[in-house]
N, C-alpha and C. Protein backbone atom coordinates (compact mmCIF):
# COMPACT_ATOMS: atom_id res chain seq x y z
N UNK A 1 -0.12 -8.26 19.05
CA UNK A 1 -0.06 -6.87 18.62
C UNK A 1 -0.96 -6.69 17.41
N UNK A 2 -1.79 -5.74 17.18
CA UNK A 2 -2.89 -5.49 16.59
C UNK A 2 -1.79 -4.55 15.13
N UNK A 3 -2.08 -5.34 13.97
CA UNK A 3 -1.49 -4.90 12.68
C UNK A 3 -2.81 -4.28 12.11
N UNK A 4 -2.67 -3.89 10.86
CA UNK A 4 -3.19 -3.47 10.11
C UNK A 4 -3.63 -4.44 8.62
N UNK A 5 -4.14 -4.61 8.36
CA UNK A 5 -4.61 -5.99 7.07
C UNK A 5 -5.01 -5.49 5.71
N UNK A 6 -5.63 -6.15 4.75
CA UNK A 6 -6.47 -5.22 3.94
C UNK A 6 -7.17 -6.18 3.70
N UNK A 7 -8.42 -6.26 3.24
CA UNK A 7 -9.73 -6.99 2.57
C UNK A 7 -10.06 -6.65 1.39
N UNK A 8 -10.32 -7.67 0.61
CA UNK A 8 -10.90 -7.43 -1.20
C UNK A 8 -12.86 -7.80 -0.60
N UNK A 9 -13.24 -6.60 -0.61
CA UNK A 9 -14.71 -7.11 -0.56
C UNK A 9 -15.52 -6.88 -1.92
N UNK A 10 -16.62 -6.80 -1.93
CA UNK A 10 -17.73 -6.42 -3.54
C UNK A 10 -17.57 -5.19 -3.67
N UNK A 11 -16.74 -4.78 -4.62
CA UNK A 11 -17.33 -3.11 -4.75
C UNK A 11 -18.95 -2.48 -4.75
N UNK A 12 -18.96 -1.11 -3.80
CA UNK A 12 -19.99 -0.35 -3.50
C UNK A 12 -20.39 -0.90 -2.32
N UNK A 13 -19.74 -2.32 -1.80
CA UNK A 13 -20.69 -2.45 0.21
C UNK A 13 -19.51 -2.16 0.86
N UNK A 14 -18.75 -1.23 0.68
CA UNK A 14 -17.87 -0.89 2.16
C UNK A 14 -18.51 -0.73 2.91
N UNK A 15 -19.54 0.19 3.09
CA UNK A 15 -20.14 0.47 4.35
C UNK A 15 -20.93 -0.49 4.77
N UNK A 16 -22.22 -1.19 4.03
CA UNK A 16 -22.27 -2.70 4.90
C UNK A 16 -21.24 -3.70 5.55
N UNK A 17 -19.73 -3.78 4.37
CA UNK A 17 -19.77 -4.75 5.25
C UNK A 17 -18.57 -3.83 6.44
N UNK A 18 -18.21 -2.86 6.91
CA UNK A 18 -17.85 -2.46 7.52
C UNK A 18 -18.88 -2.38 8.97
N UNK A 19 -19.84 -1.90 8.43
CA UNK A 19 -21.11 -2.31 9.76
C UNK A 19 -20.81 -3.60 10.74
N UNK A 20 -21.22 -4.97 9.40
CA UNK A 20 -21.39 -5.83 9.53
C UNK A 20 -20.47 -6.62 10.26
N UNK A 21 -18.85 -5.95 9.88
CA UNK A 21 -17.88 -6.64 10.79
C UNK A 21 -17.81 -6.01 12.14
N UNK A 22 -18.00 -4.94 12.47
CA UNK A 22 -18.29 -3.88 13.37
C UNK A 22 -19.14 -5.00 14.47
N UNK A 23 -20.28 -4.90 14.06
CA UNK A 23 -21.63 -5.80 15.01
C UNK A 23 -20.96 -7.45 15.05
N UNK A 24 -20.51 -8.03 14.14
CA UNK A 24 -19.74 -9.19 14.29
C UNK A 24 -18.51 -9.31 15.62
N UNK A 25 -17.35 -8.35 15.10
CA UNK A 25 -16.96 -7.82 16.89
C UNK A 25 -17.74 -7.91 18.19
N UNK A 26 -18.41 -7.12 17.82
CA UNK A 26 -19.29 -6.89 19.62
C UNK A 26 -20.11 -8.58 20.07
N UNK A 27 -20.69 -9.00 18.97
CA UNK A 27 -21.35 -10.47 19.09
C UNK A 27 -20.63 -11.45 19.57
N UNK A 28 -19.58 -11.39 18.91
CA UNK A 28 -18.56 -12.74 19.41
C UNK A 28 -17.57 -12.29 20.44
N UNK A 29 -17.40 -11.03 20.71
CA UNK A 29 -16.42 -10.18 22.03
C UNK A 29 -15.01 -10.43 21.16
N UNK A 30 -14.98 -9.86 20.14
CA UNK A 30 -13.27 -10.04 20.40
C UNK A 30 -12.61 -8.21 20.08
N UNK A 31 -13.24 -7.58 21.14
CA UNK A 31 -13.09 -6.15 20.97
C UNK A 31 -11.48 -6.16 21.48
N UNK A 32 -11.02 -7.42 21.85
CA UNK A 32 -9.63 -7.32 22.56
C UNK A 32 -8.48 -7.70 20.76
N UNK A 33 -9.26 -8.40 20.29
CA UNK A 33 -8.31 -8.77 19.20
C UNK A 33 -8.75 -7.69 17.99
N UNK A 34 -9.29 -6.97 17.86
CA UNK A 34 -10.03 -6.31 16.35
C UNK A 34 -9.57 -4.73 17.17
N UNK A 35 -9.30 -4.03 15.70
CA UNK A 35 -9.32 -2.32 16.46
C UNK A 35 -10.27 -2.11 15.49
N UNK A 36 -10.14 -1.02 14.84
CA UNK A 36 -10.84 -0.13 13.74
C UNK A 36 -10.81 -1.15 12.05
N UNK A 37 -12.15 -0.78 11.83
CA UNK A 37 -12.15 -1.08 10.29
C UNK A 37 -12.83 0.09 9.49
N UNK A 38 -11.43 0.49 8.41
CA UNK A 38 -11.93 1.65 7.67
C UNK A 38 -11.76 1.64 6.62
N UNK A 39 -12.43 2.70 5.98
CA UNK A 39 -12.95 2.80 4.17
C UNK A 39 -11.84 4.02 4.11
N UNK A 40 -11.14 3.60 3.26
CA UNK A 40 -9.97 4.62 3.07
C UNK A 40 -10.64 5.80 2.40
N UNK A 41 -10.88 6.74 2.83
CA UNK A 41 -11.19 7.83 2.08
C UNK A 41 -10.54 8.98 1.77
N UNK A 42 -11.02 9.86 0.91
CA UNK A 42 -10.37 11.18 0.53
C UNK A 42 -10.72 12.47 0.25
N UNK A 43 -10.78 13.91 0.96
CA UNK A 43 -11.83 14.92 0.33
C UNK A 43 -10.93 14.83 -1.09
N UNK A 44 -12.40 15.18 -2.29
CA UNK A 44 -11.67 15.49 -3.62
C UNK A 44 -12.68 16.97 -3.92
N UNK A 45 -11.47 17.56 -4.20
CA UNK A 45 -12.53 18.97 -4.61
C UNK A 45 -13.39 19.14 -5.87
N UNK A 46 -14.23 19.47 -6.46
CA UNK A 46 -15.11 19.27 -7.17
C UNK A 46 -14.54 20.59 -8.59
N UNK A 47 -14.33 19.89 -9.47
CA UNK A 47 -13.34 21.27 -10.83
C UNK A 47 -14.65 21.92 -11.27
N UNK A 48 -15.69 21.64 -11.06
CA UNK A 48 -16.77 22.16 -11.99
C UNK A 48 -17.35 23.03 -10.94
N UNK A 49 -17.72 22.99 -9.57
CA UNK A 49 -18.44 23.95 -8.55
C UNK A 49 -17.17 24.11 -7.29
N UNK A 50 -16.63 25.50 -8.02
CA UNK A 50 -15.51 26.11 -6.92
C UNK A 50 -16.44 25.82 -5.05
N UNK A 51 -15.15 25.53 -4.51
CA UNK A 51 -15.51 25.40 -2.93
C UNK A 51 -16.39 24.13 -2.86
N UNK A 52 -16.68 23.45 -3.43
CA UNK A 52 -17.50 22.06 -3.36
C UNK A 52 -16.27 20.85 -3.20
N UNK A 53 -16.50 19.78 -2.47
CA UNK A 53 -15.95 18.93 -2.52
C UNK A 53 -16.24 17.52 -1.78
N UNK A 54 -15.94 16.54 -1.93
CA UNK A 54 -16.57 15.40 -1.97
C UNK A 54 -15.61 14.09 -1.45
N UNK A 55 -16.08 13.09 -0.24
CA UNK A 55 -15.63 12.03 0.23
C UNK A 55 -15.36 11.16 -0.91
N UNK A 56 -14.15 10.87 -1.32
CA UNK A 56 -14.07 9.64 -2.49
C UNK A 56 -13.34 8.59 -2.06
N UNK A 57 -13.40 7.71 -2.34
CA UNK A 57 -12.71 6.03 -1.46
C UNK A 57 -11.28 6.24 -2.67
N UNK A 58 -10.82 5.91 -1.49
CA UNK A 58 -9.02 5.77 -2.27
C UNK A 58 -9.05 4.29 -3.16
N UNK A 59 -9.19 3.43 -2.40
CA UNK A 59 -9.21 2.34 -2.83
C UNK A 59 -10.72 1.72 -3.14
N UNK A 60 -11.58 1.87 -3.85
CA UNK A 60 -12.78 0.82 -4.04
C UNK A 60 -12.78 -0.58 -4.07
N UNK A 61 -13.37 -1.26 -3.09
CA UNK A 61 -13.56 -2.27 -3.06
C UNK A 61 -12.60 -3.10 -2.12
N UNK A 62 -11.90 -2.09 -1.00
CA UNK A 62 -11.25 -2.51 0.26
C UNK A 62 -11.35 -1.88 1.47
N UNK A 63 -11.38 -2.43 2.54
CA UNK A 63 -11.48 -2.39 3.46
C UNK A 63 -9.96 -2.40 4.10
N UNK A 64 -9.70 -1.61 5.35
CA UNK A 64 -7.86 -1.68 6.21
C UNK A 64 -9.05 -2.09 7.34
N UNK A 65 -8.53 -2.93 8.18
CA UNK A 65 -8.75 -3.61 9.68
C UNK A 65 -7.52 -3.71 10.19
N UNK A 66 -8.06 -3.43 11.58
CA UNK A 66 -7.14 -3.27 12.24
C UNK A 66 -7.25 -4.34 13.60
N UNK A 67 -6.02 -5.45 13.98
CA UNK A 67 -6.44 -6.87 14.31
C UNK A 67 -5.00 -7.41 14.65
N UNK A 68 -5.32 -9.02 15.36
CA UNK A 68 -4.31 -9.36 15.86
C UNK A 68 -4.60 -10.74 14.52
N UNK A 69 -4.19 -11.15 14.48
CA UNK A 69 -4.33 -12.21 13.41
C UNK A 69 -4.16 -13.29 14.11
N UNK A 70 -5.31 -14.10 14.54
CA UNK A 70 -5.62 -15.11 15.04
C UNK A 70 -6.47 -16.37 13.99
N UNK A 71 -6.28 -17.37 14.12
CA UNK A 71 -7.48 -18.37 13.83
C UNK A 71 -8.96 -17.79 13.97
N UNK A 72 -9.51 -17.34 15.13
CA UNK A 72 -10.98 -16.78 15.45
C UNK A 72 -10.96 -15.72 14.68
N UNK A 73 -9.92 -14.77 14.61
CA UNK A 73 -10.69 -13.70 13.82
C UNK A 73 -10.16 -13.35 12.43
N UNK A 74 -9.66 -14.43 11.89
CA UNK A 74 -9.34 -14.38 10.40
C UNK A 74 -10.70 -15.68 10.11
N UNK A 75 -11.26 -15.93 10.61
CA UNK A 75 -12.50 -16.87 10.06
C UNK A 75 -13.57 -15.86 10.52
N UNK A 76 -13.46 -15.10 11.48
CA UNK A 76 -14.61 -14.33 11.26
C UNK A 76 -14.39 -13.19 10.44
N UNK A 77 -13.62 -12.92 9.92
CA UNK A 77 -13.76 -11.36 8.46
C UNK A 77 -13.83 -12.42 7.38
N UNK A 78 -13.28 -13.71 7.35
CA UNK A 78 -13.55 -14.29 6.00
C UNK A 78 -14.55 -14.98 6.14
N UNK A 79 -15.30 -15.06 6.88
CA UNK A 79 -17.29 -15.26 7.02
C UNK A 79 -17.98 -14.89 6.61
N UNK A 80 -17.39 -13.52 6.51
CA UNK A 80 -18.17 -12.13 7.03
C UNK A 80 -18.88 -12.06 4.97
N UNK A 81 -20.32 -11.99 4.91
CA UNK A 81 -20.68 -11.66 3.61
C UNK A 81 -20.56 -10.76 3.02
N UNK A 82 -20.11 -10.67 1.49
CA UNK A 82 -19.52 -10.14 0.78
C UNK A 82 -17.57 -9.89 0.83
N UNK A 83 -17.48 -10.09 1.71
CA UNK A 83 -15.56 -10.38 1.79
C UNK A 83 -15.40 -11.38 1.24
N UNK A 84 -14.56 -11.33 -0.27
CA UNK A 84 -13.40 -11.92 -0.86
C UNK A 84 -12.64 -13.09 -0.62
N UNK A 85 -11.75 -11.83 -0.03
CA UNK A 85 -10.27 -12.40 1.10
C UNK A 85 -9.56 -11.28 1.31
N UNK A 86 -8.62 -12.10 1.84
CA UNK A 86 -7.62 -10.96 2.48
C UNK A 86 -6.80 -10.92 1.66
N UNK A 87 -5.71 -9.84 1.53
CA UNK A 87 -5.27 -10.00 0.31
C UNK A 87 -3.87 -10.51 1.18
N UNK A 88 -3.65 -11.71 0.40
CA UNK A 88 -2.15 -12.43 0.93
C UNK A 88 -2.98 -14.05 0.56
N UNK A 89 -3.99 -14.26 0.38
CA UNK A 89 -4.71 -15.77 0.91
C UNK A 89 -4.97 -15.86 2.07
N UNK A 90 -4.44 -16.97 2.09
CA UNK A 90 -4.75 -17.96 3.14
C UNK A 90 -3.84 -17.36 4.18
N UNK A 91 -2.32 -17.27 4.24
CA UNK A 91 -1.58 -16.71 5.06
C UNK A 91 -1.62 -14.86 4.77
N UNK A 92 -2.28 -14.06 5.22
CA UNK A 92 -2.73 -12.47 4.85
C UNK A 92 -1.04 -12.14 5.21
N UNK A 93 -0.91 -11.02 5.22
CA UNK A 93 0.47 -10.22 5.01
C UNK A 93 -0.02 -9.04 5.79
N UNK A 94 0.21 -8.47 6.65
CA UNK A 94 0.27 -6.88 7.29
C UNK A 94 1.18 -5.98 6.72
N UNK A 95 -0.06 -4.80 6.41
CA UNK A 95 0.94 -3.95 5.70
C UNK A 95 1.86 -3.29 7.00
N UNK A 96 3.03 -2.98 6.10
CA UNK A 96 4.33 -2.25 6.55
C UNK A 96 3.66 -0.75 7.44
N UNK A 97 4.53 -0.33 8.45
CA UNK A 97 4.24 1.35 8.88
C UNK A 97 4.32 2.07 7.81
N UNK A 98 5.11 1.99 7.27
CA UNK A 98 5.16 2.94 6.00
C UNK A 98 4.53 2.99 4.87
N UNK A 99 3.69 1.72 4.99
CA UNK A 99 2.03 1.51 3.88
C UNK A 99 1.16 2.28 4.68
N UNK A 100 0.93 1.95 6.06
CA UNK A 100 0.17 2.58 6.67
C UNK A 100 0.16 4.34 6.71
N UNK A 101 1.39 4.37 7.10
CA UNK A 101 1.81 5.95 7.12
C UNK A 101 1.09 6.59 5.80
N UNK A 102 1.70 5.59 4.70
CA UNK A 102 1.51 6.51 3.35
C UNK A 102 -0.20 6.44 3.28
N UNK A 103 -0.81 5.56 3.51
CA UNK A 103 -2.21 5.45 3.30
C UNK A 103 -2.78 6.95 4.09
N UNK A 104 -2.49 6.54 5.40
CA UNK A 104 -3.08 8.02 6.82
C UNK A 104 -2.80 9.36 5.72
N UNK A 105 -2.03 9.66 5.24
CA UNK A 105 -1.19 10.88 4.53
C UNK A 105 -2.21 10.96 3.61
N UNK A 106 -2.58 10.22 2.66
CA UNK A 106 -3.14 10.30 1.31
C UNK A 106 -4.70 10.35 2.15
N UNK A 107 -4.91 9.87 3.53
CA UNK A 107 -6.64 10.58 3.43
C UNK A 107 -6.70 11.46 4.08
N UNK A 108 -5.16 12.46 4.73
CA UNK A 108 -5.25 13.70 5.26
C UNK A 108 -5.54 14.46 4.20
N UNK A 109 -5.30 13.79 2.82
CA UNK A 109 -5.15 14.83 1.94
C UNK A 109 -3.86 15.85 1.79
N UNK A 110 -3.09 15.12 2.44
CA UNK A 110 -1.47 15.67 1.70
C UNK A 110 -0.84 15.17 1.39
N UNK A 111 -1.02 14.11 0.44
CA UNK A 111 -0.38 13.99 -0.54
C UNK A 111 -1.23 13.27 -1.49
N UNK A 112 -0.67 13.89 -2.83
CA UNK A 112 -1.16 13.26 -4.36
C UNK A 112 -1.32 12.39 -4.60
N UNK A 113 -2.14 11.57 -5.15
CA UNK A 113 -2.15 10.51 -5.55
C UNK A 113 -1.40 10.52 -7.07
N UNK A 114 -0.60 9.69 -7.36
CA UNK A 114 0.65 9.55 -8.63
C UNK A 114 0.53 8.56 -8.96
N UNK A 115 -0.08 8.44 -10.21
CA UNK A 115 -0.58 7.24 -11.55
C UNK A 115 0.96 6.16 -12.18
N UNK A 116 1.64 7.90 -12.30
CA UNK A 116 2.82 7.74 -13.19
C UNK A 116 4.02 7.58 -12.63
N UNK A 117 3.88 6.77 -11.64
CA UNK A 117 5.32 6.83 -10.73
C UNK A 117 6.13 5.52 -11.66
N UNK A 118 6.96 5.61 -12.05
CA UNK A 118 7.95 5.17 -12.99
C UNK A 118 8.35 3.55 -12.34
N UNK A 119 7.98 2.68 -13.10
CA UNK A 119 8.03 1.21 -12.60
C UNK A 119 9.92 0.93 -13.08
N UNK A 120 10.67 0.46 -12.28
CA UNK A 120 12.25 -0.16 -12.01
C UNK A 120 11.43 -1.85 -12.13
N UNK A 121 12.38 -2.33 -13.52
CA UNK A 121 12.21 -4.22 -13.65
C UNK A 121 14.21 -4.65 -13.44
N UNK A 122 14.13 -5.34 -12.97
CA UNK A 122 15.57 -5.90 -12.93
C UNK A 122 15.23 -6.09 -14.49
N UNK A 123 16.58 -5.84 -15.14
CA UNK A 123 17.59 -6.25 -15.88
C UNK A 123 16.98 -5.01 -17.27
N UNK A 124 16.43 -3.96 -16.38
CA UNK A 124 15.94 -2.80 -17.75
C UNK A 124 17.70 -1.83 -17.28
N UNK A 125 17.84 -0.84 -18.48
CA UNK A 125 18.76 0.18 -18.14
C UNK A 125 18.39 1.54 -17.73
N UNK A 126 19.45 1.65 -16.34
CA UNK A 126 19.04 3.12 -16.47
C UNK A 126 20.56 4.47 -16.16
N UNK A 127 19.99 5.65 -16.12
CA UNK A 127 21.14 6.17 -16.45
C UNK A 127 20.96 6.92 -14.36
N UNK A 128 22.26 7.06 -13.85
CA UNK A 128 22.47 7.89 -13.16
C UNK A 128 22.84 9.10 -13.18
N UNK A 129 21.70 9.62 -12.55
CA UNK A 129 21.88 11.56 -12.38
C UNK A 129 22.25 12.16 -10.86
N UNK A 130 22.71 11.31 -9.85
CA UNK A 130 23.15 12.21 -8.50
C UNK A 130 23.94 11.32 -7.63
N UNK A 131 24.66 11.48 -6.99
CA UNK A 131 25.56 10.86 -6.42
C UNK A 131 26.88 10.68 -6.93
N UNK A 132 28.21 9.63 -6.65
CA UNK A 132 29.24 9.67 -6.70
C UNK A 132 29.38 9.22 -8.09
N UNK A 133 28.43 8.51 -8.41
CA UNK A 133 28.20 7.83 -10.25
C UNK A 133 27.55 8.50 -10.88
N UNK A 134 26.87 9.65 -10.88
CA UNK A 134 26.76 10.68 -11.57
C UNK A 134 27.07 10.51 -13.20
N UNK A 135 26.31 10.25 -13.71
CA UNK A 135 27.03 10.15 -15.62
C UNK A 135 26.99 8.81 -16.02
N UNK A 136 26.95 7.51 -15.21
CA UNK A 136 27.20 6.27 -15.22
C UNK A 136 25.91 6.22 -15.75
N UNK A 137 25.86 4.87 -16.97
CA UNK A 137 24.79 3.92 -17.24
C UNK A 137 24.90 2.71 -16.27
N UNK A 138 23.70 1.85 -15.85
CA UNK A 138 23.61 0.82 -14.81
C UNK A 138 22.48 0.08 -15.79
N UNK A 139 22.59 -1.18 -15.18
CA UNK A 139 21.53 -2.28 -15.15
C UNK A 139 20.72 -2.67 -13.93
N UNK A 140 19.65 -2.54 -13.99
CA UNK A 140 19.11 -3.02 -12.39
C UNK A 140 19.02 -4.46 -12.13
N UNK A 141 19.94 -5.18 -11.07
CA UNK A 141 19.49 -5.57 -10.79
C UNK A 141 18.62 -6.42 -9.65
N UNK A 142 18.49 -5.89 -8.78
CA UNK A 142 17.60 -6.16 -7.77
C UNK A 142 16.63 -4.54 -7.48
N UNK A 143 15.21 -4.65 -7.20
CA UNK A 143 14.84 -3.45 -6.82
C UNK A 143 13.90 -3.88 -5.36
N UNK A 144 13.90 -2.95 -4.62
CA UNK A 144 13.48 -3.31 -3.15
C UNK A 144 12.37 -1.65 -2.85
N UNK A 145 10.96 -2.27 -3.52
CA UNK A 145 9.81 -0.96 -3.86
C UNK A 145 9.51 -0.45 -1.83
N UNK A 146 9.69 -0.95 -1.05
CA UNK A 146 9.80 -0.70 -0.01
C UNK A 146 10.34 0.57 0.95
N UNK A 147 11.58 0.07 0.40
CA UNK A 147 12.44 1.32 0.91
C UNK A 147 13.03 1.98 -0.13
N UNK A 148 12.25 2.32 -1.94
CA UNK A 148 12.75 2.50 -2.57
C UNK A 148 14.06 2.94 -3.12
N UNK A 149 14.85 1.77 -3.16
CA UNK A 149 16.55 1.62 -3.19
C UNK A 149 16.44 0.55 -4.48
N UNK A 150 17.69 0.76 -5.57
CA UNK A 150 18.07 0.00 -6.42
C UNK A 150 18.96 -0.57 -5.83
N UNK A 151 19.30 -1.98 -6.57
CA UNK A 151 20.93 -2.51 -6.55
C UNK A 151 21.02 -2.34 -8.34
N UNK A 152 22.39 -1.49 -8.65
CA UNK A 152 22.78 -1.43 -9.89
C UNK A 152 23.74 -2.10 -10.25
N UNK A 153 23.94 -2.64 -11.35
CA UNK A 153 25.02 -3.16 -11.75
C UNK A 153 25.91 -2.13 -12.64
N UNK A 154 26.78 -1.62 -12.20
CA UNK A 154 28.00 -0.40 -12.94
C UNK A 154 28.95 -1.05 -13.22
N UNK A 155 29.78 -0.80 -14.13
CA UNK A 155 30.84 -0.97 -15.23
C UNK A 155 31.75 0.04 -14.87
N UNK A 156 33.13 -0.53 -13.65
CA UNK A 156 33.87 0.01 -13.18
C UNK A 156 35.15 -0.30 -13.11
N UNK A 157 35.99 0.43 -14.09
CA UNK A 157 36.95 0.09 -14.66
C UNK A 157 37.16 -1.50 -15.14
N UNK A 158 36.01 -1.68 -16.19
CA UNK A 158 35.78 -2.96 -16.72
C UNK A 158 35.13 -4.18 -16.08
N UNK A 159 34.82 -3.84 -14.64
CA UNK A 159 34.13 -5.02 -14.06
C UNK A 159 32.93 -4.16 -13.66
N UNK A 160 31.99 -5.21 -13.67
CA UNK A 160 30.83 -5.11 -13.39
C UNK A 160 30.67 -4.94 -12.05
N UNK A 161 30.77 -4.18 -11.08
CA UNK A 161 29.92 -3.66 -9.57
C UNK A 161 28.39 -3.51 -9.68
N UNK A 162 28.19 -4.46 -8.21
CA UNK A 162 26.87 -3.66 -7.90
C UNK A 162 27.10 -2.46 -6.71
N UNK A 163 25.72 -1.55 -7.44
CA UNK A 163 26.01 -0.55 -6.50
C UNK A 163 24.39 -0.13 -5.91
N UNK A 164 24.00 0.10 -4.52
CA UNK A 164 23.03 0.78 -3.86
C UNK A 164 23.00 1.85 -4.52
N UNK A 165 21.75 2.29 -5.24
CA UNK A 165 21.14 3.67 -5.16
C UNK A 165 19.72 3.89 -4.60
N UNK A 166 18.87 5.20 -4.51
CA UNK A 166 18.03 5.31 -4.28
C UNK A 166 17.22 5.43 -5.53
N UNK A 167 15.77 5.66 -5.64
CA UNK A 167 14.97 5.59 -6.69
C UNK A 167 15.35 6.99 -7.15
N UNK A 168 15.53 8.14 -6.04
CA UNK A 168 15.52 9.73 -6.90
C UNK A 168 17.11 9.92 -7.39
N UNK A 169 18.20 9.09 -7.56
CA UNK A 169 19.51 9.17 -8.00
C UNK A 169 19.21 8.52 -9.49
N UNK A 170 18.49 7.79 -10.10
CA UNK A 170 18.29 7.76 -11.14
C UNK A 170 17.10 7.74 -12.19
N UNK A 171 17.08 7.63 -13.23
CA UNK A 171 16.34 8.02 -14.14
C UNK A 171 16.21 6.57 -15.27
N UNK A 172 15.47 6.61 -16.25
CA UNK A 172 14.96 5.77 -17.26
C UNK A 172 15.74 6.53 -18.40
């Protein structure tokens, strides 16, 4: 089954080496194991010339492929000149549907890109604002950035519970 990957290549040759793996495919035939390789992009509208706007790479200096992860064709993208690696090493990692999803979204251009999205460390405090604990101070400790869900530790009637929340039930 053909996942989705990511590549650290040289910043500014996406498009070579996107070519390059492109024609690498067709040379060696593995049009059965490789799908699409793309430059994540984004229209950005231009603040200085109203109605102008401009292709900008979400990510500089990566590449998403789309692939079955084999021996043959994880030696041919890490051949491939100017590629890095994959990001994982040696054993690469496929991103999640919901990396993917969120990536597709952000180059439809609906949705924001957010600098300031509020980092959760086990063992920082935070306060709850929605749900049945409502008013409660917690300790985090486990956070799972995935399916953004805390495990809290609450102080309930003198013992310490952990409790499931989501990331929008609490606050810093």
């Amino acid at each position: 089954m053909k996942r989705w990957y990511v590549i650290q290549i040289y910043t500014g040759f996406e498009d070579i080496v996107r070519r390059d793996l492109e024609k690498r495919v067709q040379e060696e035939g593995l049009q059965d194991l490789v799908g699409q390789v793309m430059i994540p992009t984004s229209e950005v509208a231009s603040l200085f010339s109203e109605g102008e706007s401009k292709k900008e790479k979400i990510f500089p200096g990566y590449l998403l492929i789309q692939m079955e992860m084999t021996g043959e064709t994880f030696r041919m993208v890490a051949t491939t000149p100017r590629v890095s690696r994959f990001l994982g090493g040696e054993s690469p990692v496929a991103l999640s549907d919901r990396e993917v999803e969120r990536i597709f979204t952000q180059m439809s251009g609906k949705l924001a890109l957010s600098a300031d999205r509020e980092n959760y460390t086990p063992g920082s405090e935070i306060h709850i604002c929605n749900g049945p604990f409502s008013g409660f101070i917690g300790i985090i400790d486990k956070v799972d950035d995935e399916k953004e869900r805390l495990t809290v530790m609450v102080s309930i009637f003198g013992r310490m519970t952990p409790v499931e929340l989501g990331f929008d039930q609490v606050k810093k």
